[in-house]
C-alpha atoms as a PDB file:
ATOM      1  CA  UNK A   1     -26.288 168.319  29.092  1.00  0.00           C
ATOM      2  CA  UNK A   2     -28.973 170.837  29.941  1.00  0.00           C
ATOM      3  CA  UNK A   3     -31.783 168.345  29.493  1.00  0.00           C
ATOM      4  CA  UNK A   4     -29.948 166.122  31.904  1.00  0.00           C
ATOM      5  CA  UNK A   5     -29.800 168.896  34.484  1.00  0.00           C
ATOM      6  CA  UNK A   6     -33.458 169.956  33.842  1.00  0.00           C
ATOM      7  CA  UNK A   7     -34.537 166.200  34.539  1.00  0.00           C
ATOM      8  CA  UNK A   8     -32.458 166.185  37.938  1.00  0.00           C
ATOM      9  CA  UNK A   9     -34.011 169.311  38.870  1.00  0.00           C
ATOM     10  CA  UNK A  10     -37.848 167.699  38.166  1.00  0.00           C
ATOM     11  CA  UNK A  11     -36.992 164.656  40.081  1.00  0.00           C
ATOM     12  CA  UNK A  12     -35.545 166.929  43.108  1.00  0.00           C
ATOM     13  CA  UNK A  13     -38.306 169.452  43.349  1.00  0.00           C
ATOM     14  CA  UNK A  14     -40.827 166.209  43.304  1.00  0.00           C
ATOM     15  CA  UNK A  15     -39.075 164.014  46.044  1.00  0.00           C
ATOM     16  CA  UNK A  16     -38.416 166.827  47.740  1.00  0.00           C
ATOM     17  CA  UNK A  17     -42.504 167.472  47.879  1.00  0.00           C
ATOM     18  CA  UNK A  18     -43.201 164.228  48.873  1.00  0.00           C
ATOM     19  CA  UNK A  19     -41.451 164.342  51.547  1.00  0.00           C
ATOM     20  CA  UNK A  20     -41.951 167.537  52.863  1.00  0.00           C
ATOM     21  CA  UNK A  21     -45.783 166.910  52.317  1.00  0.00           C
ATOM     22  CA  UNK A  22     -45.315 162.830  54.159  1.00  0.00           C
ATOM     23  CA  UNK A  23     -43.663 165.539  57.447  1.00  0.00           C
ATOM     24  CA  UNK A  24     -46.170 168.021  57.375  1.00  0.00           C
ATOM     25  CA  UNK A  25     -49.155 165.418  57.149  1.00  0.00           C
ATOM     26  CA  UNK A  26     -47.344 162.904  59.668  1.00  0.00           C
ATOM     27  CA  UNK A  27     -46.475 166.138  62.212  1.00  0.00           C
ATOM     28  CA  UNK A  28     -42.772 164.556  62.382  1.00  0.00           C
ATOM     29  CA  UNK A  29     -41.041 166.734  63.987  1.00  0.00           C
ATOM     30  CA  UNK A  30     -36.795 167.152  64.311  1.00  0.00           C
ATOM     31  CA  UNK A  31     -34.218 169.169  65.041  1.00  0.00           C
ATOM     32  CA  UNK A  32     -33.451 170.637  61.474  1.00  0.00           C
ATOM     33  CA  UNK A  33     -37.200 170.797  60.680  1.00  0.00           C
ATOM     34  CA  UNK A  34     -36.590 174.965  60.079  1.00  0.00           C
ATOM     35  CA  UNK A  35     -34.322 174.605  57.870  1.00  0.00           C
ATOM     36  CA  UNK A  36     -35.474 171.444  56.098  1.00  0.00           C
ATOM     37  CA  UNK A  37     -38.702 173.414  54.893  1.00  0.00           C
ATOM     38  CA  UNK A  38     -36.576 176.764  54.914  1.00  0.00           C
ATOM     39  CA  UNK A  39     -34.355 175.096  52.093  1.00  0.00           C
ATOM     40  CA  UNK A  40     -37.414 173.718  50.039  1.00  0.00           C
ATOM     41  CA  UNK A  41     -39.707 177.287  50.233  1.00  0.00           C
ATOM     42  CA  UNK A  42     -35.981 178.911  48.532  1.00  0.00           C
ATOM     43  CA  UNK A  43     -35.818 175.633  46.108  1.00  0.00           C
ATOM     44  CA  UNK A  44     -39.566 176.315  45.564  1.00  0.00           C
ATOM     45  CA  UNK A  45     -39.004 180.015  44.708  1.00  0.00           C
ATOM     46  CA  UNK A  46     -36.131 179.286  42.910  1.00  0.00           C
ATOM     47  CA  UNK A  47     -37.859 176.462  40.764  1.00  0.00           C
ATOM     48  CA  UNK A  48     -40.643 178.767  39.892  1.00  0.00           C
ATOM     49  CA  UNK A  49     -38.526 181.671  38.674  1.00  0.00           C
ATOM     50  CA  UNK A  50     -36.539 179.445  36.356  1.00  0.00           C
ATOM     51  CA  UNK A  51     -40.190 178.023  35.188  1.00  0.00           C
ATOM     52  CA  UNK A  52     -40.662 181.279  34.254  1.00  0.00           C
ATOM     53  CA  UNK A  53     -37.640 182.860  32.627  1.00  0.00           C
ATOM     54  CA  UNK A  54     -38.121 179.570  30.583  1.00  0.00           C
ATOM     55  CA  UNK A  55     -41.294 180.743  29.606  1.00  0.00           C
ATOM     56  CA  UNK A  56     -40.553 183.822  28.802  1.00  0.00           C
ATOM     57  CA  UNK A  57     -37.352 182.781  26.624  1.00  0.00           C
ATOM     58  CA  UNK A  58     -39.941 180.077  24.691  1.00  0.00           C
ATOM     59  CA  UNK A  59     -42.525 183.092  23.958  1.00  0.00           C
ATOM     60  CA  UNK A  60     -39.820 184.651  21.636  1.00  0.00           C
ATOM     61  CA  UNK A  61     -39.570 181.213  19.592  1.00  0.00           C
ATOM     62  CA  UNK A  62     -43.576 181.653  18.829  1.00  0.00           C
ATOM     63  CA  UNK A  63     -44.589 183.548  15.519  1.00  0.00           C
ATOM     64  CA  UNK A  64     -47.025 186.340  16.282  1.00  0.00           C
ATOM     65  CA  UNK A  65     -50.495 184.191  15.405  1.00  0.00           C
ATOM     66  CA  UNK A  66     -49.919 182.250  18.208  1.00  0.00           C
ATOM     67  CA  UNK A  67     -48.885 183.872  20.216  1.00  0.00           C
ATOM     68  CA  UNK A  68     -52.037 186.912  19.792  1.00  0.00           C
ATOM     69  CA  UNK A  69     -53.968 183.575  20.379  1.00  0.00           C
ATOM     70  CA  UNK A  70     -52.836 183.070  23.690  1.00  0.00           C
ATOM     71  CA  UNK A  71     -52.814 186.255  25.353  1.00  0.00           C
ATOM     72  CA  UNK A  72     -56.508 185.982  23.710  1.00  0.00           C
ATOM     73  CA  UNK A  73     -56.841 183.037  26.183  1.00  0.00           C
ATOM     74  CA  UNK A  74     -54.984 184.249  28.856  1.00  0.00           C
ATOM     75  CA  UNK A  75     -57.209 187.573  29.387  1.00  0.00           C
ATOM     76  CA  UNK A  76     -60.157 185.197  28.725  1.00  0.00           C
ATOM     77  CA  UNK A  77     -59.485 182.629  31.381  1.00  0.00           C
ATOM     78  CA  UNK A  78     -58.443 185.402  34.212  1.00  0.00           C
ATOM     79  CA  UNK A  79     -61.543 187.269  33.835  1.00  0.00           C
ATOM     80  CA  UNK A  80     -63.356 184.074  33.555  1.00  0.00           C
ATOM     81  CA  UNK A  81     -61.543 182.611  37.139  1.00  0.00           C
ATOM     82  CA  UNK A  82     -62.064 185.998  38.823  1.00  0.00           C
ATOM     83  CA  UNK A  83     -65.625 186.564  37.551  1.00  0.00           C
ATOM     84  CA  UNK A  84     -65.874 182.830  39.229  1.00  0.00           C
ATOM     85  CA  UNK A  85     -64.327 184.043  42.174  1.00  0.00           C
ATOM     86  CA  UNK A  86     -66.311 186.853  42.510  1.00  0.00           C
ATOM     87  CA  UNK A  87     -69.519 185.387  41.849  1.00  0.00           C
ATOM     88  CA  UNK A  88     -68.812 182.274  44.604  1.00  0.00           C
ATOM     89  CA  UNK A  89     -68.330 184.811  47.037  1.00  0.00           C
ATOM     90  CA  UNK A  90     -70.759 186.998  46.390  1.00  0.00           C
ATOM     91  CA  UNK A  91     -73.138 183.674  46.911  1.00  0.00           C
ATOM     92  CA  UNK A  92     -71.328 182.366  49.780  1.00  0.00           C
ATOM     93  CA  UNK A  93     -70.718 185.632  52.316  1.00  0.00           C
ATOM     94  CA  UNK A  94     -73.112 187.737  50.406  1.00  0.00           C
ATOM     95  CA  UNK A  95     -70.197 190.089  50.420  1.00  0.00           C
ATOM     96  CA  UNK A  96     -68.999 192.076  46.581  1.00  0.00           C
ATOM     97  CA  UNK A  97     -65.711 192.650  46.758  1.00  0.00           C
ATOM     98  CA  UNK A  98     -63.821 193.553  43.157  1.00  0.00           C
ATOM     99  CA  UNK A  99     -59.961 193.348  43.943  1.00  0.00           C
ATOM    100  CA  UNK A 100     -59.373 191.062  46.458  1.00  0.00           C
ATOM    101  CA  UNK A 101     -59.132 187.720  44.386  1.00  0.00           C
ATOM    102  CA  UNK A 102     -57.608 189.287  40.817  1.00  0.00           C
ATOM    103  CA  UNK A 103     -54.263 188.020  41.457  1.00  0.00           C
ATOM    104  CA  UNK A 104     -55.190 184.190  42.542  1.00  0.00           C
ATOM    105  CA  UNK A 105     -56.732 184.183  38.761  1.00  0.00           C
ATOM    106  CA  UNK A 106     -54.265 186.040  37.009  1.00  0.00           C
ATOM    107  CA  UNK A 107     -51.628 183.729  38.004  1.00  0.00           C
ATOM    108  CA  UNK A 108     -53.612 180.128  37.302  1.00  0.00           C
ATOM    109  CA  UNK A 109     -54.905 181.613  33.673  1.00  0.00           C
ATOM    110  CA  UNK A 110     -50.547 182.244  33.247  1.00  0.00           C
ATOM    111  CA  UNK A 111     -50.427 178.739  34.343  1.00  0.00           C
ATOM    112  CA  UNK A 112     -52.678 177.125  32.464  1.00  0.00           C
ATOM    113  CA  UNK A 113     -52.028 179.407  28.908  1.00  0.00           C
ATOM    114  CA  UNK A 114     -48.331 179.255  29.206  1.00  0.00           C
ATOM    115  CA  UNK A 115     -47.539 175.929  31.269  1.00  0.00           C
ATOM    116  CA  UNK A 116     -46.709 174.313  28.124  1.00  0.00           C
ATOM    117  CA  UNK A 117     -44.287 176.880  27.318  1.00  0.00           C
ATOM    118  CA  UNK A 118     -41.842 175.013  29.736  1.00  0.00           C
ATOM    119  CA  UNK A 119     -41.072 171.921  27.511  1.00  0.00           C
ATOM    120  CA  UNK A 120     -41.559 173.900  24.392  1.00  0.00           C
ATOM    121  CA  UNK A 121     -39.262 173.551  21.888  1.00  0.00           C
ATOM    122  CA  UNK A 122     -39.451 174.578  18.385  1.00  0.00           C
ATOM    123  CA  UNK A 123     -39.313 171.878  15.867  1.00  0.00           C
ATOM    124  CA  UNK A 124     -37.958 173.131  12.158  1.00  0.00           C
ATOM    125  CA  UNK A 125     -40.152 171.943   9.133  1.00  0.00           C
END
């Protein structure tokens, strides 16, 4: 039952994008426009709070090698995105600033390490 209602929740969040990005591309505009996107930014929120709950409740499934191995990768890839970050604009505006960019990285290098963590589910042997 749960898959079912995970799979109807996929298949609303990603009709629900393409049509909010075919409006905002095609300037359409109507009269419940507001709360159209209104309804999809909460659904958005929404979606990405379960996504990570989820996560979270898959970490505890992981044994402890695996999981040292990727918060290993996680503080790896952030410093490696903001070090990026930093470095492009450093190049770009000739401007060093530290802080400003941290939390852009932080969250992809959760993304990327833990993004599988979503569909995770623990097989027995």
């Amino acid at each position: 039952m749960w898959d079912a209602i995970k799979k109807i929740i996929y298949i609303i969040l990603i009709i629900w994008t393409v049509i909010v990005l075919f409006i905002a591309y095609n300037k359409i505009e109507f009269t419940f426009m507001l709360q159209f996107f209104s309804s999809y930014v909460i659904f958005l929120m929404l979606s990405g709070l379960y996504f990570i709950i989820n996560i979270f409740l898959n970490m505890k499934k992981l044994n402890w090698g695996t999981m040292k191995k990727m918060m290993l990768k996680f503080i790896i890839t952030a410093f490696a995105f903001w070090a990026c970050n930093v470095l492009f604009i450093y190049f770009t505006k000739g401007e060093l600033i530290l802080v400003n960019k941290i939390w852009g990285a932080i969250l992809a290098s959760f993304g990327l390490t833990f993004g599988e963590l979503i569909f995770f589910k623990k097989t027995t042997d």
